[in-house]
C-alpha atoms as a PDB file:
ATOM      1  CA  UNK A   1      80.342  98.047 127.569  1.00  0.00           C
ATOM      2  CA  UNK A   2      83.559  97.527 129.267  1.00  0.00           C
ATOM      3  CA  UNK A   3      85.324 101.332 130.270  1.00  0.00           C
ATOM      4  CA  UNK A   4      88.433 102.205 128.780  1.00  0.00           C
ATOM      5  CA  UNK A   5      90.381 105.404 128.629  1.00  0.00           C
ATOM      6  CA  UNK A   6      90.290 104.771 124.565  1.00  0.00           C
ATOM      7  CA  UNK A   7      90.052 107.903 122.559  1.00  0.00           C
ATOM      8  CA  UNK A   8      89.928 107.154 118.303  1.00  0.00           C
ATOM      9  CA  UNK A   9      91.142 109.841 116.307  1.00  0.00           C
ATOM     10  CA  UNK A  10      88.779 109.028 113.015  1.00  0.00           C
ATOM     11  CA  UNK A  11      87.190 110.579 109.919  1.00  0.00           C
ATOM     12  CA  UNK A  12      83.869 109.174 109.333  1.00  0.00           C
ATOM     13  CA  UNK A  13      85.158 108.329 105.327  1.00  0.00           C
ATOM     14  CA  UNK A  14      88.106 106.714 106.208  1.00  0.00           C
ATOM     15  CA  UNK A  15      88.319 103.227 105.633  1.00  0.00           C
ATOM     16  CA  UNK A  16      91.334 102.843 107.308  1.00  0.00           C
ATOM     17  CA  UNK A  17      89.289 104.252 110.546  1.00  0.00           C
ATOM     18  CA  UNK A  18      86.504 102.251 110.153  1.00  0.00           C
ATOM     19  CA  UNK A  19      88.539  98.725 110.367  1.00  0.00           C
ATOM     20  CA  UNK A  20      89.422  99.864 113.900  1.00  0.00           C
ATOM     21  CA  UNK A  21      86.239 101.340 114.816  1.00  0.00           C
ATOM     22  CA  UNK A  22      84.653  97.486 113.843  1.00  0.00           C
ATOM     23  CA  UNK A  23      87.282  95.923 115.708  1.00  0.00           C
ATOM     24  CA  UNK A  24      86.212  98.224 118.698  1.00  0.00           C
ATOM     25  CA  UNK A  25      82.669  97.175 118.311  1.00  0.00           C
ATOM     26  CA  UNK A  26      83.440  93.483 118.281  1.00  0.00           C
ATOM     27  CA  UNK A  27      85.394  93.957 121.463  1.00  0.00           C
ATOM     28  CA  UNK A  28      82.814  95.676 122.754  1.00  0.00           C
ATOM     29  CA  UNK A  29      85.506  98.673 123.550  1.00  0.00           C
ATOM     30  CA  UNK A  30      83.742 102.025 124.823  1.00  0.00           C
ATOM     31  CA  UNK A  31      85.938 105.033 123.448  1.00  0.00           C
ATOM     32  CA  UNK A  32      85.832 108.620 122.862  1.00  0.00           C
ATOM     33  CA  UNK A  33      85.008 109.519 118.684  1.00  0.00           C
ATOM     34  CA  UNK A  34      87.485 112.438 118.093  1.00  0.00           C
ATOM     35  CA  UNK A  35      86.585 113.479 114.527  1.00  0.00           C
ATOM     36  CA  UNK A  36      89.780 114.850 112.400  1.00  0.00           C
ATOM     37  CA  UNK A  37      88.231 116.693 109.212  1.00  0.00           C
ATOM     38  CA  UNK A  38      91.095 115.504 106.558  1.00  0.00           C
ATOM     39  CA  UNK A  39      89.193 117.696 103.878  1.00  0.00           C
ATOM     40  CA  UNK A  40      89.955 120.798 106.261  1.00  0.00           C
ATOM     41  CA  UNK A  41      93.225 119.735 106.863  1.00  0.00           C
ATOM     42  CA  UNK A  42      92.983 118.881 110.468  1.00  0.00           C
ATOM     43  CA  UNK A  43      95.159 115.520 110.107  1.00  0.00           C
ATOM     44  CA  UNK A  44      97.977 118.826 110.172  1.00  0.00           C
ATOM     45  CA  UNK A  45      97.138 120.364 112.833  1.00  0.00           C
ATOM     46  CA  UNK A  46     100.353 120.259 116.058  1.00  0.00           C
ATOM     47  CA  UNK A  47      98.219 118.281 118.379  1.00  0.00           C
ATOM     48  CA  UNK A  48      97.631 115.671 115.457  1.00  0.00           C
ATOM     49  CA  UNK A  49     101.153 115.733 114.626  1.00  0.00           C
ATOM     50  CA  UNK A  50     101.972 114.418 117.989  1.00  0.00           C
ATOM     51  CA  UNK A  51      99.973 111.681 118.148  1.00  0.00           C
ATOM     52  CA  UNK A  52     101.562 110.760 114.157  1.00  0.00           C
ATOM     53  CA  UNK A  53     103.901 112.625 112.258  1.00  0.00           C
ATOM     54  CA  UNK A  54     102.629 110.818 108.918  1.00  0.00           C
ATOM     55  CA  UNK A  55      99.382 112.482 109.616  1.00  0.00           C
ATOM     56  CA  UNK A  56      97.309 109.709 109.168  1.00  0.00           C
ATOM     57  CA  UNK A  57      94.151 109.210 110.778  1.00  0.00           C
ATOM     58  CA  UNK A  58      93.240 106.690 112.481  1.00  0.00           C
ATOM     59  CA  UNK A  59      95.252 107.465 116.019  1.00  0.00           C
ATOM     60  CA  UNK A  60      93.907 105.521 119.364  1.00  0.00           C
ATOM     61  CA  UNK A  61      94.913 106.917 122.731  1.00  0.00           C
ATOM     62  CA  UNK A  62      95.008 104.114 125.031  1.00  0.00           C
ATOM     63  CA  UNK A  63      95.614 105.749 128.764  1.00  0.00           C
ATOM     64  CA  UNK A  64      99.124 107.186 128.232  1.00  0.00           C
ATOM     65  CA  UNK A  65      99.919 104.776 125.038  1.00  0.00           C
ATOM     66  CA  UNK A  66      99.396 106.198 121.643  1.00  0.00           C
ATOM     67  CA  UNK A  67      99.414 103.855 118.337  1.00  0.00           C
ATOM     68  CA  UNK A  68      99.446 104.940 115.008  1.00  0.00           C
ATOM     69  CA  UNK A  69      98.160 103.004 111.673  1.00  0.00           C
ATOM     70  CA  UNK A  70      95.412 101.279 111.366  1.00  0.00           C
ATOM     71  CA  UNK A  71      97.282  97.455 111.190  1.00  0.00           C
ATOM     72  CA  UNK A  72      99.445  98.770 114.468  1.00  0.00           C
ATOM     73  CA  UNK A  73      96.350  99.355 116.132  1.00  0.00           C
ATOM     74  CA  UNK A  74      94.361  96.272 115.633  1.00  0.00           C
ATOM     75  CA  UNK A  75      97.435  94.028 116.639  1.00  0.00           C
ATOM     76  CA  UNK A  76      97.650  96.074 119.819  1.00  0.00           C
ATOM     77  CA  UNK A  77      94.013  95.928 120.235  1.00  0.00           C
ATOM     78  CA  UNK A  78      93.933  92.639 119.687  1.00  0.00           C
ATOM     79  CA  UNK A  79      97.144  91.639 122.777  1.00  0.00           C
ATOM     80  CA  UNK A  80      95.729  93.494 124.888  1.00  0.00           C
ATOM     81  CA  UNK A  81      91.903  92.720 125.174  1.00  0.00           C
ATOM     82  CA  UNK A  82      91.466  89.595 123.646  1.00  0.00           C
ATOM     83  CA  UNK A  83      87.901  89.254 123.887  1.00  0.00           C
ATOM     84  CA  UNK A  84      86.486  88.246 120.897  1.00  0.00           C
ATOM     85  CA  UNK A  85      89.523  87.609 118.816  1.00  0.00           C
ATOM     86  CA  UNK A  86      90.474  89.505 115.581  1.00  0.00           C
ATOM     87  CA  UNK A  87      93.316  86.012 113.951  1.00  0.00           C
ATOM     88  CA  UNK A  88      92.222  82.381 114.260  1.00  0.00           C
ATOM     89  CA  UNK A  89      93.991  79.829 116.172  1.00  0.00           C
ATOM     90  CA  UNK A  90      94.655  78.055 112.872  1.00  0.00           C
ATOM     91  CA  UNK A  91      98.371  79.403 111.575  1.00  0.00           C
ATOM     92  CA  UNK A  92      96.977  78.317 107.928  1.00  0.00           C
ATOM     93  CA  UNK A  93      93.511  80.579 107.837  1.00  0.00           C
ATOM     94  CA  UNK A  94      95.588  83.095 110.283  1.00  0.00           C
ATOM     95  CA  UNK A  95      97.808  83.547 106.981  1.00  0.00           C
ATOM     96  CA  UNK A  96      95.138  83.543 105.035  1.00  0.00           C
ATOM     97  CA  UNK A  97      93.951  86.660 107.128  1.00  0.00           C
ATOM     98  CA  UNK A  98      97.089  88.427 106.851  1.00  0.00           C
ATOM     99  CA  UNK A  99      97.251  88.146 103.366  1.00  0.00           C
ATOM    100  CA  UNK A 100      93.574  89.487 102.475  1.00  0.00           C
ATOM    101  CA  UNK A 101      94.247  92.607 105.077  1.00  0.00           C
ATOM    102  CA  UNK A 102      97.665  93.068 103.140  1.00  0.00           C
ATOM    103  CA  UNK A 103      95.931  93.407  99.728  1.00  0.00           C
ATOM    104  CA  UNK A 104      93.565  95.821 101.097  1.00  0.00           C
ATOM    105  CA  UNK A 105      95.675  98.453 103.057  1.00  0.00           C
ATOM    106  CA  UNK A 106      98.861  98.306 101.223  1.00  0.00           C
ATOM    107  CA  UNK A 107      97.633  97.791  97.420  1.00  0.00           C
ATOM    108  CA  UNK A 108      94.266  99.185  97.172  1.00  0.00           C
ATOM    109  CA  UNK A 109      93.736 101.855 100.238  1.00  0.00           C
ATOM    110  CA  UNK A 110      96.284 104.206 100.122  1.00  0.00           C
ATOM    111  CA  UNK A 111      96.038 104.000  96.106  1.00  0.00           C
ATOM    112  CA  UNK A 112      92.265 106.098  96.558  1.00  0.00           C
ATOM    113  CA  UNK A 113      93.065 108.550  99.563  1.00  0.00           C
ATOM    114  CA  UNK A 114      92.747 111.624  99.665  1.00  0.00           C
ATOM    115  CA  UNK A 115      96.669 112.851  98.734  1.00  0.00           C
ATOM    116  CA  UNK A 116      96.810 110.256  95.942  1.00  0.00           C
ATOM    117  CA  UNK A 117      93.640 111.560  94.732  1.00  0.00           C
ATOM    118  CA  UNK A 118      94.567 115.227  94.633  1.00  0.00           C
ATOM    119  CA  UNK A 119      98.014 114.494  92.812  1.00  0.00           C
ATOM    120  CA  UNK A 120      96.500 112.348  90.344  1.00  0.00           C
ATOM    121  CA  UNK A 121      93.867 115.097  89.667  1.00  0.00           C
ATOM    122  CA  UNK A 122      96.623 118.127  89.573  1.00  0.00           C
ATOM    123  CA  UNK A 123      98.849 115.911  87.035  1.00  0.00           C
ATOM    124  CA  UNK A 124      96.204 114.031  84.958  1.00  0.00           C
ATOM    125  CA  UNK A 125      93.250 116.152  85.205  1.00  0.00           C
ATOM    126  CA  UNK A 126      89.764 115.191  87.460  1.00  0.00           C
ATOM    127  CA  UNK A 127      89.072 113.026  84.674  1.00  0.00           C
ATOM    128  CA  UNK A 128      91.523 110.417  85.577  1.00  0.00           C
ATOM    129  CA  UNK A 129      90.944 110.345  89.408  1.00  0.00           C
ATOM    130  CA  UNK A 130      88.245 107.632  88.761  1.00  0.00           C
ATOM    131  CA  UNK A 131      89.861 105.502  86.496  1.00  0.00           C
ATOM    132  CA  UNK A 132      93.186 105.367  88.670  1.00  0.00           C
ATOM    133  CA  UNK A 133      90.996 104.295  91.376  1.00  0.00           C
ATOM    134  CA  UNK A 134      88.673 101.694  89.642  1.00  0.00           C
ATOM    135  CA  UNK A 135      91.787  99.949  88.189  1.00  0.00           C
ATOM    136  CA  UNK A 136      93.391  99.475  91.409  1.00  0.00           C
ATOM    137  CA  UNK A 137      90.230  98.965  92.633  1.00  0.00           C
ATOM    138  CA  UNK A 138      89.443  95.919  90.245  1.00  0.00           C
ATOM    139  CA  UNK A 139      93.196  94.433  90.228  1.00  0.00           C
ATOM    140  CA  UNK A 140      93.089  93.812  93.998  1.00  0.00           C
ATOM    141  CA  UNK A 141      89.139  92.563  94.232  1.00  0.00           C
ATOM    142  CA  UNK A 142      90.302  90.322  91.464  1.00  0.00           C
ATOM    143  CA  UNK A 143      92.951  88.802  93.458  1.00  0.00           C
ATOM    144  CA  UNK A 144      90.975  88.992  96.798  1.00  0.00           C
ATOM    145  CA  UNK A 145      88.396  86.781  94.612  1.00  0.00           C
ATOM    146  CA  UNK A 146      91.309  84.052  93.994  1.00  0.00           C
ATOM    147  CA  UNK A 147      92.486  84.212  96.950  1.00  0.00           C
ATOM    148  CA  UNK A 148      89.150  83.327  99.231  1.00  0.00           C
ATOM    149  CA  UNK A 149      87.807  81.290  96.877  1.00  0.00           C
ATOM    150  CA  UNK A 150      88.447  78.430  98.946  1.00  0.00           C
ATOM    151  CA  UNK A 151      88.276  79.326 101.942  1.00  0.00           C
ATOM    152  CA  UNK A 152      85.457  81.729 102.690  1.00  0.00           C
ATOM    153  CA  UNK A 153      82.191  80.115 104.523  1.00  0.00           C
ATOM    154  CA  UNK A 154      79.800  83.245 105.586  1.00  0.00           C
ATOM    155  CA  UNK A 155      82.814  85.266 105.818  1.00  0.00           C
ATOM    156  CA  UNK A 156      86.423  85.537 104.453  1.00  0.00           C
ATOM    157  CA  UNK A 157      87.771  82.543 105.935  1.00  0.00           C
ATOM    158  CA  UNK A 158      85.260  80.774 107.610  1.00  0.00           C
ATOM    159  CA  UNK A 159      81.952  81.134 109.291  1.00  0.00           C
ATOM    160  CA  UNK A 160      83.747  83.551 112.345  1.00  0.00           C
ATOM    161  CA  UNK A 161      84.336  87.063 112.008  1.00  0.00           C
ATOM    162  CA  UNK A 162      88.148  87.620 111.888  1.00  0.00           C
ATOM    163  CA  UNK A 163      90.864  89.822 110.744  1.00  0.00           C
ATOM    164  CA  UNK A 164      90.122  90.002 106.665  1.00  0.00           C
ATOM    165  CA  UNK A 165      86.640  91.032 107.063  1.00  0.00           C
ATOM    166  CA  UNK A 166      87.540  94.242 109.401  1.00  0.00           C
ATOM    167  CA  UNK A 167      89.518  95.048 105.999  1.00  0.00           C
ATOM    168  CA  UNK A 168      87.372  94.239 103.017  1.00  0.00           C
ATOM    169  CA  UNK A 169      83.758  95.278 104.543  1.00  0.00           C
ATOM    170  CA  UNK A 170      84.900  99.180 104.382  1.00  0.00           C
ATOM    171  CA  UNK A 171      86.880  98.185 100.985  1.00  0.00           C
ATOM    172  CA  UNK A 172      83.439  97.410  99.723  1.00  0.00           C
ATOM    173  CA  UNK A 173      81.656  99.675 101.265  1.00  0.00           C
ATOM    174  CA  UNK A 174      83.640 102.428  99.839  1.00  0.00           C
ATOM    175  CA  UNK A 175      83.874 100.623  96.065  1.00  0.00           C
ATOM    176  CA  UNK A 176      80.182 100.721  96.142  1.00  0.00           C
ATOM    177  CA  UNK A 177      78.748 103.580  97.609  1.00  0.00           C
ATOM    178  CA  UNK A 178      81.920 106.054  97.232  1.00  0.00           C
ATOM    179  CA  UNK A 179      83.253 105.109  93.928  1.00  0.00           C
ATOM    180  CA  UNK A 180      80.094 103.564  92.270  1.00  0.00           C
ATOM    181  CA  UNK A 181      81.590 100.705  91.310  1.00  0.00           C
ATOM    182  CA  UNK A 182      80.029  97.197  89.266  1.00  0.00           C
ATOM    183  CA  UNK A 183      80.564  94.199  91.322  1.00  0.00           C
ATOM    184  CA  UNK A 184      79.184  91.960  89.086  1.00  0.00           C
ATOM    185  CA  UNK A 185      82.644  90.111  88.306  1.00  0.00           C
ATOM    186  CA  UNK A 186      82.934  90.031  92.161  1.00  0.00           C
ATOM    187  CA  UNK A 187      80.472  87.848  93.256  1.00  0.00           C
ATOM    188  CA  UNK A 188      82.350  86.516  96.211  1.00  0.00           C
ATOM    189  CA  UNK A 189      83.108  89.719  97.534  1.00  0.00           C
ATOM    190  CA  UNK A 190      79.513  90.873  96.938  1.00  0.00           C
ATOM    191  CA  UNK A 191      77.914  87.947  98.951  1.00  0.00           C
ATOM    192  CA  UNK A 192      80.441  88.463 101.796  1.00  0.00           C
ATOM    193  CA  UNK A 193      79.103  92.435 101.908  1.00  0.00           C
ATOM    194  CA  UNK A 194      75.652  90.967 102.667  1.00  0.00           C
ATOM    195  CA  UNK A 195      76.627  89.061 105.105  1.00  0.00           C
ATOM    196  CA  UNK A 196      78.436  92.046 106.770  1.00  0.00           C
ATOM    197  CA  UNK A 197      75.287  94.700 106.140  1.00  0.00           C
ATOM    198  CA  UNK A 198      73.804  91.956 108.731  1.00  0.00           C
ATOM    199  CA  UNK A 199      76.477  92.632 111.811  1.00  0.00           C
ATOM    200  CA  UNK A 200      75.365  95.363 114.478  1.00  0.00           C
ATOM    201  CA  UNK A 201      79.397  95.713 114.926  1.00  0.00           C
ATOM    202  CA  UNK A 202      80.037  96.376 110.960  1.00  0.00           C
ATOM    203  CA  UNK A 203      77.091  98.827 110.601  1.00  0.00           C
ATOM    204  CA  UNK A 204      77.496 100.905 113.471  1.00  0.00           C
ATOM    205  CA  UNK A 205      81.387 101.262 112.449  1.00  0.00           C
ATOM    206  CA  UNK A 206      80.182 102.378 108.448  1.00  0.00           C
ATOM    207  CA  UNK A 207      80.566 106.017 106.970  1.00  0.00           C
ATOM    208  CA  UNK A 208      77.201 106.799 107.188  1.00  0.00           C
ATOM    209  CA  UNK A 209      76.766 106.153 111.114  1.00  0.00           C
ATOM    210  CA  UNK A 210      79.630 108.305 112.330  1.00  0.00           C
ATOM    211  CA  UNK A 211      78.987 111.758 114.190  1.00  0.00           C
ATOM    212  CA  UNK A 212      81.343 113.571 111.936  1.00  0.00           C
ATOM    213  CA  UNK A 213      79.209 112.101 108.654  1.00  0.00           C
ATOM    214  CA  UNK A 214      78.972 114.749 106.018  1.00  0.00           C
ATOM    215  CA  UNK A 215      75.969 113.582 103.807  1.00  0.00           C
ATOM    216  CA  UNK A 216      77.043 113.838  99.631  1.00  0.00           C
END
């Protein structure tokens, strides 16, 4: 493992955390785990507020450089240790990439955190927290579906590892074991979650695996 002066601010839950904590493993980046406990309210606490004001996990410390959001901090990654690289060389399958990690963080992700959660549950009742989230859920695996169709091989677009997967294998992940989802009219995404239950780098990156892991 190559030494850094990385530190990851993470919760072991967050899916947002886990893309970067993959992307560390594929790089083969040693850093420091620095567990936040969002359920306690940590993400609030004044030395987490420096690192980001949104109070957001995941935060990398890099040295003396601090990046913020998940996407921020997989393009940084990604500039400035190349090794084993997160976009394809093609600009076709490289947009293809963008647009897969697009539908994941910005219209199904921050749909099921924790804050959208709780204010769906205070408005709507607990009752509705599961629906909200299998609808949004459903309307972006549906599109992710469309989208790959052509283009996946082993993984999202192609037979190499690259940007899309870091986003949909703790999408899945989370559908499945979190929200209890049916895949059934995903069989795409389902087969591509195989492959991914096969990658050192993915596993060691899931939920389950992190030091900060709070069994249900």
């Amino acid at each position: 493992m190559e030494e850094t002066q990385l530190k990851l601010y993470s919760y072991w839950r967050s899916s947002c955390s886990c893309r970067v904590r993959i992307a560390l493993n594929l790089k083969r980046l040693k850093y420091e785990y620095k567990a936040v406990n969002l359920v306690k309210g940590e993400q609030f606490s004044p030395e987490f507020s420096k690192l980001n004001p949104l109070n957001f996990v995941p935060a990398l410390v890099d040295g003396d450089m601090v990046v913020a959001d998940s996407f921020a901090i997989l393009m940084y990654l990604e500039e400035k240790y190349p090794q084993h690289p997160l976009l394809p060389q093609d600009l076709h399958k490289r947009a293809i990439n963008y647009q897969a990690a697009n539908i994941v963080s910005a219209s199904i992700q921050p749909l099921q955190n924790l804050v959208v959660l709780k204010y769906i549950e205070e408005k709507c009742g607990s009752g509705e927290r599961l629906a909200w989230v299998k609808h949004h859920i459903e309307k972006g695996f549906a599109a992710l579906e469309k989208l790959l169709k052509d283009h996946a091989g082993k993984y999202a677009t192609g037979d190499e590892v690259f940007l899309a997967d870091l986003f949909l294998a703790p999408q899945i992940h989370a559908a499945l074991k979190r929200f209890k989802m049916d895949m059934t009219e995903f069989p795409l995404l389902l087969r591509l979650n195989d492959a991914y239950n096969e990658l050192p780098a993915f596993q060691d990156a899931m939920p389950e695996k992190q030091p900060d892991y709070v069994p249900s």
